[in-house]
N, C-alpha and C. Protein backbone atom coordinates (compact mmCIF):
# COMPACT_ATOMS: atom_id res chain seq x y z
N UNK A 1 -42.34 -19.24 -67.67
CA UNK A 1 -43.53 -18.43 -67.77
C UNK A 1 -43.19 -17.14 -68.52
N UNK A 2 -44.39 -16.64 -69.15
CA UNK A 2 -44.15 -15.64 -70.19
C UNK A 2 -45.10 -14.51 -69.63
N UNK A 3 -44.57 -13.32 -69.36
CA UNK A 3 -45.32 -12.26 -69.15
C UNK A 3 -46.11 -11.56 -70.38
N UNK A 4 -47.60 -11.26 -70.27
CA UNK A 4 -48.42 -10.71 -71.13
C UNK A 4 -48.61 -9.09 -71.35
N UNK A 5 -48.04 -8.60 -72.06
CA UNK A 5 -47.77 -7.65 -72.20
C UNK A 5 -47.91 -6.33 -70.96
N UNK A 6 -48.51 -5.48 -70.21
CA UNK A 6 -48.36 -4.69 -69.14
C UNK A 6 -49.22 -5.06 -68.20
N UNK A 7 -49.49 -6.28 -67.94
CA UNK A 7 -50.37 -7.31 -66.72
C UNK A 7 -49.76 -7.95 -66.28
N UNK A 8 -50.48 -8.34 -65.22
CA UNK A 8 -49.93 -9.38 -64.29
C UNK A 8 -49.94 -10.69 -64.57
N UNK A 9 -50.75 -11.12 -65.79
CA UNK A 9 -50.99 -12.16 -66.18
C UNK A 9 -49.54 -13.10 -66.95
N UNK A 10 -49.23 -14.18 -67.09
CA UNK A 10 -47.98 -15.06 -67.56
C UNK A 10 -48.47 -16.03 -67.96
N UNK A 11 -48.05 -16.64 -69.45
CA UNK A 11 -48.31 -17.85 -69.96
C UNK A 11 -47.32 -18.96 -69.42
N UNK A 12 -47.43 -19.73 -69.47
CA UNK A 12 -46.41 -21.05 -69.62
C UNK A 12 -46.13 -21.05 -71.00
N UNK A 13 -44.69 -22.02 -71.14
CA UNK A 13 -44.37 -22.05 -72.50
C UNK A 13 -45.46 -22.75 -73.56
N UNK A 14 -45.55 -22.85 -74.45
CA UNK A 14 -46.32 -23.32 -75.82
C UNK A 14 -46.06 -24.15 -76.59
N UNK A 15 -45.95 -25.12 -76.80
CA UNK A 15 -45.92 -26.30 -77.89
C UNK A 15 -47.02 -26.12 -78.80
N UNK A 16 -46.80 -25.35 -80.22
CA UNK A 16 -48.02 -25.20 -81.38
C UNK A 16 -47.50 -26.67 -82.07
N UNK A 17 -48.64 -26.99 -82.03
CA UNK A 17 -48.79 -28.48 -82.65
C UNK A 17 -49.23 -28.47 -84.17
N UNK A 18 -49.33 -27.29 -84.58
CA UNK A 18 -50.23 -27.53 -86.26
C UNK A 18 -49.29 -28.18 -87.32
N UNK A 19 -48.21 -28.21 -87.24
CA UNK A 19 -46.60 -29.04 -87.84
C UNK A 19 -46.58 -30.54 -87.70
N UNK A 20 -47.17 -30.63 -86.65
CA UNK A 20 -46.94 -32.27 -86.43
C UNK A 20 -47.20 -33.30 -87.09
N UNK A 21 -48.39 -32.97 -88.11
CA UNK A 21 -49.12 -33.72 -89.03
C UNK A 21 -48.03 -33.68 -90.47
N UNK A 22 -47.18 -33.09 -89.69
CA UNK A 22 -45.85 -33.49 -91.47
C UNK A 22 -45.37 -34.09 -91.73
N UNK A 23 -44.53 -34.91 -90.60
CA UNK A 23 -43.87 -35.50 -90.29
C UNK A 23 -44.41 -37.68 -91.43
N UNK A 24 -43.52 -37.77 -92.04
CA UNK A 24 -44.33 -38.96 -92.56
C UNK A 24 -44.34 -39.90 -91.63
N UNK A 25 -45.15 -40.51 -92.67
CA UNK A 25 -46.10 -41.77 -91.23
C UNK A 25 -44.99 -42.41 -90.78
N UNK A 26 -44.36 -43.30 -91.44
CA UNK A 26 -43.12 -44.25 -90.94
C UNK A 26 -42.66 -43.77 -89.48
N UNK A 27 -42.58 -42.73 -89.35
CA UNK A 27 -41.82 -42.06 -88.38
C UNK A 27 -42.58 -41.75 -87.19
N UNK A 28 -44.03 -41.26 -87.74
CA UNK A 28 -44.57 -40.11 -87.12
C UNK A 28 -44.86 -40.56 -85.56
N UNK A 29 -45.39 -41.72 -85.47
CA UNK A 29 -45.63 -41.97 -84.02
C UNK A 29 -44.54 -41.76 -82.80
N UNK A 30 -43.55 -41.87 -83.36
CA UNK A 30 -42.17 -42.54 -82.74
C UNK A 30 -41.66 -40.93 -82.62
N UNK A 31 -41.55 -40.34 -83.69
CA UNK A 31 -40.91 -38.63 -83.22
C UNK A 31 -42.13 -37.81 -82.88
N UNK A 32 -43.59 -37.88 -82.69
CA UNK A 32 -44.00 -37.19 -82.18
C UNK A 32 -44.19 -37.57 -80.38
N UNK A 33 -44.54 -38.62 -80.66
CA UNK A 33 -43.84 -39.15 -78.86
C UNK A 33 -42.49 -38.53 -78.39
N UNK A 34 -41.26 -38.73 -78.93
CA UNK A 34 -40.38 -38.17 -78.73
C UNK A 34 -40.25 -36.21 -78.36
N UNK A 35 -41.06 -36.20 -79.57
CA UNK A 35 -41.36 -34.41 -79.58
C UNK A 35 -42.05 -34.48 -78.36
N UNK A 36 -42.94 -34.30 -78.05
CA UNK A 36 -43.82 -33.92 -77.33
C UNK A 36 -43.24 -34.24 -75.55
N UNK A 37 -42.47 -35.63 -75.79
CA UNK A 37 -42.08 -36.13 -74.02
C UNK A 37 -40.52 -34.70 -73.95
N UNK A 38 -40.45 -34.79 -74.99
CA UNK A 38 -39.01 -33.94 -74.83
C UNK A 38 -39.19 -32.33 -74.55
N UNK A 39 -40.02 -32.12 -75.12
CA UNK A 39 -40.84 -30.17 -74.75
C UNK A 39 -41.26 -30.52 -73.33
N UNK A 40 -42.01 -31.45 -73.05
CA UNK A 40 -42.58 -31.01 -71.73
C UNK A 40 -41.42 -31.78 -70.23
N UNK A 41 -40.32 -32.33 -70.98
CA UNK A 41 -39.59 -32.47 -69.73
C UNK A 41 -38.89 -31.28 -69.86
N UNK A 42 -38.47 -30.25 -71.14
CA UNK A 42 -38.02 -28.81 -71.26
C UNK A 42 -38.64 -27.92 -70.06
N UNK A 43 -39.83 -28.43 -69.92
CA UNK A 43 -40.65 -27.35 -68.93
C UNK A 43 -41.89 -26.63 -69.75
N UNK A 44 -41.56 -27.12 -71.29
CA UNK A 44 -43.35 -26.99 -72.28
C UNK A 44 -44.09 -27.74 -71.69
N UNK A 45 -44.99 -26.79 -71.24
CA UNK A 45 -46.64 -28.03 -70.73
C UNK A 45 -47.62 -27.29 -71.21
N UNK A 46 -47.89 -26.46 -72.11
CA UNK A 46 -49.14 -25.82 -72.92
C UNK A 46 -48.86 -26.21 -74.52
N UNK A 47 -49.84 -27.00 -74.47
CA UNK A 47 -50.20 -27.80 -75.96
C UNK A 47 -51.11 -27.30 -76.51
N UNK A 48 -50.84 -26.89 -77.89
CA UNK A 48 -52.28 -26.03 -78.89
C UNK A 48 -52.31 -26.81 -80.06
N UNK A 49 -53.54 -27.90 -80.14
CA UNK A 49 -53.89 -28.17 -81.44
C UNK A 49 -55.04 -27.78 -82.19
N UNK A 50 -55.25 -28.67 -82.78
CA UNK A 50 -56.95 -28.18 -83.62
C UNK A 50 -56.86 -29.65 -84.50
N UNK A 51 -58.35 -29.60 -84.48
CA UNK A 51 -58.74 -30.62 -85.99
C UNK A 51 -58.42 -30.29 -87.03
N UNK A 52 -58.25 -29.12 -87.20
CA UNK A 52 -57.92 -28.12 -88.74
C UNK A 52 -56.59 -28.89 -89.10
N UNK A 53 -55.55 -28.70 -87.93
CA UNK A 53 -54.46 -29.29 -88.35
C UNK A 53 -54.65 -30.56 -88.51
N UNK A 54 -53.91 -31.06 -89.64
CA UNK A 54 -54.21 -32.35 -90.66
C UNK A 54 -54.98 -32.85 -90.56
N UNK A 55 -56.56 -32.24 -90.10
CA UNK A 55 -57.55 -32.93 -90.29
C UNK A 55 -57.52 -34.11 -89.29
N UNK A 56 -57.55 -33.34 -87.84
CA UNK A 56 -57.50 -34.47 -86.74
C UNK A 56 -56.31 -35.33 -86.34
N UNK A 57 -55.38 -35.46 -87.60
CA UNK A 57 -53.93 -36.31 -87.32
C UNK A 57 -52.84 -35.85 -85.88
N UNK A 58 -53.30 -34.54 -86.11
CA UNK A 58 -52.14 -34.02 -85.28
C UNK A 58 -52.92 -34.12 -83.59
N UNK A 59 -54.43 -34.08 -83.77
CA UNK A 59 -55.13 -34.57 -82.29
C UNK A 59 -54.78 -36.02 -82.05
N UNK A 60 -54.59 -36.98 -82.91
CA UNK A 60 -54.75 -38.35 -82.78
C UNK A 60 -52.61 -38.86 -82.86
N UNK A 61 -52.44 -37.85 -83.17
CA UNK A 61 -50.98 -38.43 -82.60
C UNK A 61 -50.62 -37.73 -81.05
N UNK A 62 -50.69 -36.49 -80.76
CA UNK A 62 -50.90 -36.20 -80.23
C UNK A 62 -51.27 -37.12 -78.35
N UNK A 63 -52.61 -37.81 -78.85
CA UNK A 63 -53.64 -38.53 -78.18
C UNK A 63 -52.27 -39.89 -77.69
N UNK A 64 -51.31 -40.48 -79.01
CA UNK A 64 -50.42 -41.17 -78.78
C UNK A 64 -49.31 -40.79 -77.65
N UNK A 65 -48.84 -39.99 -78.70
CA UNK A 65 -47.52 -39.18 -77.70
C UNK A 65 -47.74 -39.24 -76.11
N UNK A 66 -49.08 -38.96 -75.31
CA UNK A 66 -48.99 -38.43 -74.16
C UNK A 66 -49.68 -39.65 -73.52
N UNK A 67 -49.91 -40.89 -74.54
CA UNK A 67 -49.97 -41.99 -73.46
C UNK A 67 -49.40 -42.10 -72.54
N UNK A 68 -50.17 -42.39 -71.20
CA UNK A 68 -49.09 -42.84 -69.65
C UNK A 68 -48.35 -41.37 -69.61
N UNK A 69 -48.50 -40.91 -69.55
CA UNK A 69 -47.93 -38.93 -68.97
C UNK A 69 -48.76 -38.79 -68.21
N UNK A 70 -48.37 -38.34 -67.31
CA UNK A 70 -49.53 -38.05 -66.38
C UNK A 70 -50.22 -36.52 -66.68
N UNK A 71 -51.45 -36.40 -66.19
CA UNK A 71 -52.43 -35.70 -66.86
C UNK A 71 -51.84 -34.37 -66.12
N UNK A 72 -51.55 -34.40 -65.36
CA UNK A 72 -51.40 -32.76 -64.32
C UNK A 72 -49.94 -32.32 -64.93
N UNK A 73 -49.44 -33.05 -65.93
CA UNK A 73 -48.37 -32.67 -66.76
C UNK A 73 -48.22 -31.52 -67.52
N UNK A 74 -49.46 -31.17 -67.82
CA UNK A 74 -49.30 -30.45 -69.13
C UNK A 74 -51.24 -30.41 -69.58
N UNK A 75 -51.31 -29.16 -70.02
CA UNK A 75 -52.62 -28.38 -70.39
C UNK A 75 -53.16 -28.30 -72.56
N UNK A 76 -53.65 -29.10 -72.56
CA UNK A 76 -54.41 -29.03 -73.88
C UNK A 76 -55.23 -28.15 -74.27
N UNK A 77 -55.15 -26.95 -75.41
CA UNK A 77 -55.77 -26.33 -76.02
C UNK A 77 -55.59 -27.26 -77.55
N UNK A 78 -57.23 -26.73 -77.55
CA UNK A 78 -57.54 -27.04 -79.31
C UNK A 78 -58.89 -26.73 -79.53
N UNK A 79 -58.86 -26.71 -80.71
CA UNK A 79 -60.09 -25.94 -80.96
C UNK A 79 -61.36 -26.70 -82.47
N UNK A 80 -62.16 -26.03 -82.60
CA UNK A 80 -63.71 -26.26 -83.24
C UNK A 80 -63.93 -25.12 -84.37
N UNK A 81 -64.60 -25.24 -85.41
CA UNK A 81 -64.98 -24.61 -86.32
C UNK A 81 -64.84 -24.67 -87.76
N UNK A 82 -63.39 -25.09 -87.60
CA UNK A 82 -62.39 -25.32 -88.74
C UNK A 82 -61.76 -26.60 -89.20
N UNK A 83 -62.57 -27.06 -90.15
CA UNK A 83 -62.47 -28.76 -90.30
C UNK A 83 -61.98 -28.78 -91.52
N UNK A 84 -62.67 -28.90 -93.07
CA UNK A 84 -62.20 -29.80 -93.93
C UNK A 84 -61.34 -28.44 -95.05
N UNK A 85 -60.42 -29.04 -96.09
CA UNK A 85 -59.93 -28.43 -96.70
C UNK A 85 -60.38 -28.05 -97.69
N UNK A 86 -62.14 -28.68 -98.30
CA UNK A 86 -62.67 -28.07 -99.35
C UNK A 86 -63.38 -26.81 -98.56
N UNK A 87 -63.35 -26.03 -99.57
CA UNK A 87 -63.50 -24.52 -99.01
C UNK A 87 -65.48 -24.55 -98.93
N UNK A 88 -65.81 -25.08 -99.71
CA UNK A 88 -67.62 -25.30 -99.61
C UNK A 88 -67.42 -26.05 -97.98
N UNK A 89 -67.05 -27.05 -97.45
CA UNK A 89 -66.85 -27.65 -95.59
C UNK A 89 -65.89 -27.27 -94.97
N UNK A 90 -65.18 -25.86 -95.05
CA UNK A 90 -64.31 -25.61 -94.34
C UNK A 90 -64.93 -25.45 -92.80
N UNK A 91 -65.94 -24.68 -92.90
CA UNK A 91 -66.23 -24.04 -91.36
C UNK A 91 -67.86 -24.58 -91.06
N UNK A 92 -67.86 -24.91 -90.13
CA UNK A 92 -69.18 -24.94 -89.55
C UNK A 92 -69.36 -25.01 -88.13
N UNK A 93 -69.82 -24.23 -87.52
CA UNK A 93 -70.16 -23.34 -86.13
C UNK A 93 -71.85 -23.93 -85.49
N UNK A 94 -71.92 -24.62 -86.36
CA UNK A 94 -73.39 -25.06 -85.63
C UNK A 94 -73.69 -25.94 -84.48
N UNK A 95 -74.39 -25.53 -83.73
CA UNK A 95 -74.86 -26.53 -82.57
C UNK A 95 -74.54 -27.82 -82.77
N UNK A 96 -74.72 -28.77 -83.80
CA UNK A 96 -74.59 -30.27 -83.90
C UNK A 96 -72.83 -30.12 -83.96
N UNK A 97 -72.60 -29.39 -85.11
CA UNK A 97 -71.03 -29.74 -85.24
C UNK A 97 -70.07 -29.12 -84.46
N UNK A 98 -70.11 -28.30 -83.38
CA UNK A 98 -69.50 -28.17 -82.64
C UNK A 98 -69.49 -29.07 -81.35
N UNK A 99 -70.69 -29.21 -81.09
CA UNK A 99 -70.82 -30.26 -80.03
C UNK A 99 -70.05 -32.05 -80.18
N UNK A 100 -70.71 -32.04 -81.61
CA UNK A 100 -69.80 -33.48 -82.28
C UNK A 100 -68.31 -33.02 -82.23
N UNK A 101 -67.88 -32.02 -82.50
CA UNK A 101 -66.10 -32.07 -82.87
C UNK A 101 -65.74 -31.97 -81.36
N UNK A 102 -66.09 -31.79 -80.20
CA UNK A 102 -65.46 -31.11 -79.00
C UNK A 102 -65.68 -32.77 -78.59
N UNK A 103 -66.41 -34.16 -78.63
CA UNK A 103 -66.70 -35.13 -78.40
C UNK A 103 -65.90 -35.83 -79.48
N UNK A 104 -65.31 -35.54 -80.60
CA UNK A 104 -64.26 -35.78 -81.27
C UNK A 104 -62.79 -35.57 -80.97
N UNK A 105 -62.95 -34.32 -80.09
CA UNK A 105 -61.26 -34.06 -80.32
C UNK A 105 -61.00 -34.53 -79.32
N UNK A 106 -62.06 -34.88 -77.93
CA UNK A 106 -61.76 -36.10 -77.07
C UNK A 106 -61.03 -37.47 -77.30
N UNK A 107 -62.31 -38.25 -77.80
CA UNK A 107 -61.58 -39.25 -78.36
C UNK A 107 -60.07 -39.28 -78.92
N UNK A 108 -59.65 -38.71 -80.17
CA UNK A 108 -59.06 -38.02 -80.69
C UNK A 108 -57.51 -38.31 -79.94
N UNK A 109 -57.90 -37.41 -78.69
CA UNK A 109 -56.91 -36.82 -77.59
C UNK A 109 -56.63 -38.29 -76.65
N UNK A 110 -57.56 -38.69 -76.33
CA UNK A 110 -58.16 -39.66 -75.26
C UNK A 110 -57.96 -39.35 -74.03
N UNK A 111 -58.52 -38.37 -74.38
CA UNK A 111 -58.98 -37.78 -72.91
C UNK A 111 -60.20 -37.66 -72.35
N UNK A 112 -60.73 -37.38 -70.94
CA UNK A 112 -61.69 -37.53 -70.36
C UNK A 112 -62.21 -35.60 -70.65
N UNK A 113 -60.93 -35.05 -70.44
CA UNK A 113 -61.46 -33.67 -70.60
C UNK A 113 -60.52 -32.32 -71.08
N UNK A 114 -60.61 -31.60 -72.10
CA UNK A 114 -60.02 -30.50 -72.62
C UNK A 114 -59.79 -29.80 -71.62
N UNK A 115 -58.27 -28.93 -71.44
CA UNK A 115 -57.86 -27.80 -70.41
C UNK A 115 -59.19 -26.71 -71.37
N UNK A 116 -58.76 -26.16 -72.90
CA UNK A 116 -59.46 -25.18 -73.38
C UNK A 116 -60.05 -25.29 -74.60
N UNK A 117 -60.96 -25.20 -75.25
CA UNK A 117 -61.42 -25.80 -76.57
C UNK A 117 -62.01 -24.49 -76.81
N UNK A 118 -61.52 -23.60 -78.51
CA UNK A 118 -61.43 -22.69 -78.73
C UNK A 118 -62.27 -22.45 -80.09
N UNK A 119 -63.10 -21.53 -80.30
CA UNK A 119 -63.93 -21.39 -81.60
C UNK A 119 -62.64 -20.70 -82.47
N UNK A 120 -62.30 -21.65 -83.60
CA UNK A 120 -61.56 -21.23 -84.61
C UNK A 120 -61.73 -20.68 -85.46
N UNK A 121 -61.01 -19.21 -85.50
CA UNK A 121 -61.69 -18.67 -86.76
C UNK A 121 -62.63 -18.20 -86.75
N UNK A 122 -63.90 -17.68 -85.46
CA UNK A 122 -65.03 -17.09 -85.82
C UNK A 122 -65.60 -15.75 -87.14
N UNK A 123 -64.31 -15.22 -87.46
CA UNK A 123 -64.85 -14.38 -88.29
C UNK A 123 -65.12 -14.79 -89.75
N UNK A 124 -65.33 -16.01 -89.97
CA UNK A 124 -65.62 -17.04 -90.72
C UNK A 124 -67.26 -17.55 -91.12
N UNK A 125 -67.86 -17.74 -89.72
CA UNK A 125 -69.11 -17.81 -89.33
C UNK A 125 -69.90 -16.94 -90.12
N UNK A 126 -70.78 -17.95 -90.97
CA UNK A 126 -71.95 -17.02 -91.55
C UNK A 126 -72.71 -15.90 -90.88
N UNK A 127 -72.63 -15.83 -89.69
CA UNK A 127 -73.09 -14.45 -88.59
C UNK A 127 -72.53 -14.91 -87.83
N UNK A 128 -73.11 -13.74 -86.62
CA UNK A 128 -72.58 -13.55 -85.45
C UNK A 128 -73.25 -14.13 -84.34
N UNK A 129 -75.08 -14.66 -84.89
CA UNK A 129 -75.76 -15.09 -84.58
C UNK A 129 -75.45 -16.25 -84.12
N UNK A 130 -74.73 -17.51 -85.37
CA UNK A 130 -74.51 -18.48 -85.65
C UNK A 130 -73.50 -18.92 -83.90
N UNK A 131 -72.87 -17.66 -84.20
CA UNK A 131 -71.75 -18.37 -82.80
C UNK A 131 -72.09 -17.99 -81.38
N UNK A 132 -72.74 -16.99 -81.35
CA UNK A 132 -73.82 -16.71 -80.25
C UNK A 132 -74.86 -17.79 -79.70
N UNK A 133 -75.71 -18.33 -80.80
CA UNK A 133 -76.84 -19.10 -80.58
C UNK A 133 -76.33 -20.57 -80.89
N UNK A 134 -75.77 -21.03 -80.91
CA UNK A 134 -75.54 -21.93 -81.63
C UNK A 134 -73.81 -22.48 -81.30
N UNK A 135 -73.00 -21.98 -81.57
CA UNK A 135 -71.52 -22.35 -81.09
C UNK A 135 -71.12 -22.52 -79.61
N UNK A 136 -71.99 -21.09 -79.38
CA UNK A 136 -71.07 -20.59 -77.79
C UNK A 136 -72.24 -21.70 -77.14
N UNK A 137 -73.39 -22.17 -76.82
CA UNK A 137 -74.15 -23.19 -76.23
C UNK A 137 -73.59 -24.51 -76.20
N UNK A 138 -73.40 -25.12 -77.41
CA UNK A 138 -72.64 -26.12 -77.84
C UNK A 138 -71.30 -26.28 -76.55
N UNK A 139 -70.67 -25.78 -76.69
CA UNK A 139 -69.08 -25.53 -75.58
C UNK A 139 -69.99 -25.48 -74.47
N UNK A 140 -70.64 -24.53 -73.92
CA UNK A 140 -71.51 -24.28 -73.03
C UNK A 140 -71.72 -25.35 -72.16
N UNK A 141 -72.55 -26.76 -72.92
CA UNK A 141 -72.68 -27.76 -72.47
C UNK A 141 -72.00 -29.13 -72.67
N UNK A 142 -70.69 -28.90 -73.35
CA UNK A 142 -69.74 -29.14 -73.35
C UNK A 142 -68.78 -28.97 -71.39
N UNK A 143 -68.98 -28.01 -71.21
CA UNK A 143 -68.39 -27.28 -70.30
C UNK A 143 -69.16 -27.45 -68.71
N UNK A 144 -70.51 -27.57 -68.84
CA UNK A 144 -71.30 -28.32 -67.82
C UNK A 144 -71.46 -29.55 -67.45
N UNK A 145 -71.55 -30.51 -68.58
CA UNK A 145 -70.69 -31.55 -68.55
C UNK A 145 -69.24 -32.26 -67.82
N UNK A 146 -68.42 -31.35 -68.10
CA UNK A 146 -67.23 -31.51 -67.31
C UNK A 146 -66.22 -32.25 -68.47
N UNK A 147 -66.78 -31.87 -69.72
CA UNK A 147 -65.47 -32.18 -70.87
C UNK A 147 -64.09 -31.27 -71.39
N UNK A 148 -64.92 -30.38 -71.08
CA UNK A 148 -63.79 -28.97 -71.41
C UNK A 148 -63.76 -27.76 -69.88
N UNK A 149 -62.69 -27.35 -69.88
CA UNK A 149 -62.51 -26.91 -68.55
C UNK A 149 -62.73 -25.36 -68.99
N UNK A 150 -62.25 -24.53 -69.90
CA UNK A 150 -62.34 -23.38 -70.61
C UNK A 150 -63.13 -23.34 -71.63
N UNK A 151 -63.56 -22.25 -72.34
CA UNK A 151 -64.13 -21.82 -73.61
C UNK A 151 -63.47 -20.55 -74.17
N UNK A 152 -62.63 -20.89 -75.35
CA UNK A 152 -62.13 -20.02 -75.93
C UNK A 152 -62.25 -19.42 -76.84
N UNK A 153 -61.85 -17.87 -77.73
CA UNK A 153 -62.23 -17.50 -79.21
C UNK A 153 -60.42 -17.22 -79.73
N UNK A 154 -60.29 -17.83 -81.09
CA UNK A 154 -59.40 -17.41 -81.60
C UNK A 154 -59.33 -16.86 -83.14
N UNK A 155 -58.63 -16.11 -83.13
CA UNK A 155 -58.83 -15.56 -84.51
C UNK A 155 -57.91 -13.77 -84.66
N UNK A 156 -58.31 -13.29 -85.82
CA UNK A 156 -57.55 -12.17 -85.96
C UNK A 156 -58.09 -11.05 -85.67
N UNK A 157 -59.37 -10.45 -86.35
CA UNK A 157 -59.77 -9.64 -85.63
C UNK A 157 -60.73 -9.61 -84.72
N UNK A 158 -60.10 -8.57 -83.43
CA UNK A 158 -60.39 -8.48 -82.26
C UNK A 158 -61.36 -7.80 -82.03
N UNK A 159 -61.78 -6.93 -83.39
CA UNK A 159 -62.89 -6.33 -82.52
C UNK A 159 -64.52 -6.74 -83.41
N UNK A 160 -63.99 -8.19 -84.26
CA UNK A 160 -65.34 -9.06 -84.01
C UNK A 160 -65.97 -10.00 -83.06
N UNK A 161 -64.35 -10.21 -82.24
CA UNK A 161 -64.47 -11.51 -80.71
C UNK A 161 -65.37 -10.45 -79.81
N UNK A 162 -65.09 -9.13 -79.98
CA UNK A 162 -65.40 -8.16 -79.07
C UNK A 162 -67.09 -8.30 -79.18
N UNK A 163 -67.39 -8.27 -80.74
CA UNK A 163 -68.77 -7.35 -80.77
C UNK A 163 -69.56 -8.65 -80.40
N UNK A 164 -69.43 -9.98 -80.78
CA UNK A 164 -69.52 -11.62 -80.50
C UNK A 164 -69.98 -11.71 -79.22
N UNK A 165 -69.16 -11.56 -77.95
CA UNK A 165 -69.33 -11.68 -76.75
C UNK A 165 -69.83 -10.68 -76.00
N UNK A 166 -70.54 -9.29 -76.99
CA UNK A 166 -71.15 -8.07 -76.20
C UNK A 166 -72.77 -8.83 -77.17
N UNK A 167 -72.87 -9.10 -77.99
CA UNK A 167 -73.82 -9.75 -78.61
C UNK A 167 -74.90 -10.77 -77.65
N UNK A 168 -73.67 -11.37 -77.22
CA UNK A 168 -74.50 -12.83 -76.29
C UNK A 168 -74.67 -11.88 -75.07
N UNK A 169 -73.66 -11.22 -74.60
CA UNK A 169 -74.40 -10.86 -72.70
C UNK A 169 -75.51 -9.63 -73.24
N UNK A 170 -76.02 -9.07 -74.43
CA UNK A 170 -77.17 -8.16 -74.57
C UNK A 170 -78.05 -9.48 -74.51
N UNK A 171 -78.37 -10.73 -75.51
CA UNK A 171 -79.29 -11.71 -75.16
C UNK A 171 -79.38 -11.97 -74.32
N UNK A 172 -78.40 -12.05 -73.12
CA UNK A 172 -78.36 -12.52 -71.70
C UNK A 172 -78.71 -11.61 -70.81
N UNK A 173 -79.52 -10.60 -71.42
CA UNK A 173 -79.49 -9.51 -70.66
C UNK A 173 -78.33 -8.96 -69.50
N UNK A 174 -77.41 -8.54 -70.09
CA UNK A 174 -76.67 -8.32 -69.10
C UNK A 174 -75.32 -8.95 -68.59
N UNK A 175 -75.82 -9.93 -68.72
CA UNK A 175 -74.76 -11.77 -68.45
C UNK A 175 -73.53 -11.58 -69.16
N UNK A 176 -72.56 -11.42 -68.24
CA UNK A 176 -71.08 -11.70 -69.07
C UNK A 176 -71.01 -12.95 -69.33
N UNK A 177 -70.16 -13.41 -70.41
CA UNK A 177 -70.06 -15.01 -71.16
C UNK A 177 -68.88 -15.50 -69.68
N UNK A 178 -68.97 -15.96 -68.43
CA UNK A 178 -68.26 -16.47 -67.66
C UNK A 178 -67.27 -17.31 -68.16
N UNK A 179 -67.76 -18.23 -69.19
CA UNK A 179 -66.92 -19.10 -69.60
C UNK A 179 -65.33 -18.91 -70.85
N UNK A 180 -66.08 -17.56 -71.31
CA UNK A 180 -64.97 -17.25 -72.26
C UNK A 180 -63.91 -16.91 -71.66
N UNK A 181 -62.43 -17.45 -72.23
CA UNK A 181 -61.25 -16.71 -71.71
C UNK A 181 -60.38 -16.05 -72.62
């Protein structure tokens, strides 16, 4: 466990998965199984992918690797927003496609349900609106459902996640986003 800077709060270790999709195919099933059983008998049990990385490959090997592991093993983050490599479909935050990719990165995973599924990249988002009305709902009911256990924001600057989630609890009159972590 990793202490967070002057809190009480501690991560578990981290396995960033965005690399995994390098590895050539011949191989890839066989050393990412390997990778992945070998970090988390280390005592790695926090996994971070995304669709971004290779375009879903690294969710769908991934999804391999942790066949037959048992689920209370180890915690899946990955995230939504950030899909294709032409820069005209890089990002899209909308109600349909977030809801479709979080029902994607399931499959994907083959899993019944995400530890945390994270808006990638929001400062990307044609507004602020877009991820307010539209993104953060999407996860929302994602999350009522019982597919994703968390709702997360990632990205660089902090004080657009900030103005984002003071945005939605003014629509909510009031309402802190419960679900964000």
């Amino acid at each position: 466990m990793f202490p967070i800077g002057h809190t009480r709060a501690v991560l578990p270790p981290i396995l960033p998965i965005d690399r995994l999709h390098t590895i050539p195919p011949p191989q890839l099933c066989v050393q990412a199984r390997e990778l992945v059983l070998g970090v988390l008998k280390a005592g790695v049990n926090m996994i971070d992918s995304s669709h971004w990385y290779g375009q879903g490959r690294s969710e769908r090997m991934l999804g391999y690797a942790l066949k037959g592991v048992p689920r209370s093993a180890y915690y899946i983050n990955t995230k939504i927003g950030r899909y294709d490599k032409d820069p005209m479909r890089m990002f899209d935050f909308s109600y349909e496609k977030t809801y479709q990719a979080g029902l994607d990165s399931l499959r994907r995973l083959g899993l019944e349900q995400i530890d945390s599924l994270q808006i990638h990249d929001p400062e990307f988002a044609p507004s602020i609106e877009v991820v307010v009305d539209e993104c953060i709902p999407a996860l929302q009911k994602l999350k009522a459902e019982g597919k994703i256990r968390l709702i997360g924001m990632t990205g660089y600057p902090l004080e657009l996640q900030q103005e984002k989630t003071k945005k939605h609890e003014k629509k909510q009159k009031g309402q802190p986003l419960p679900s964000i972590t």
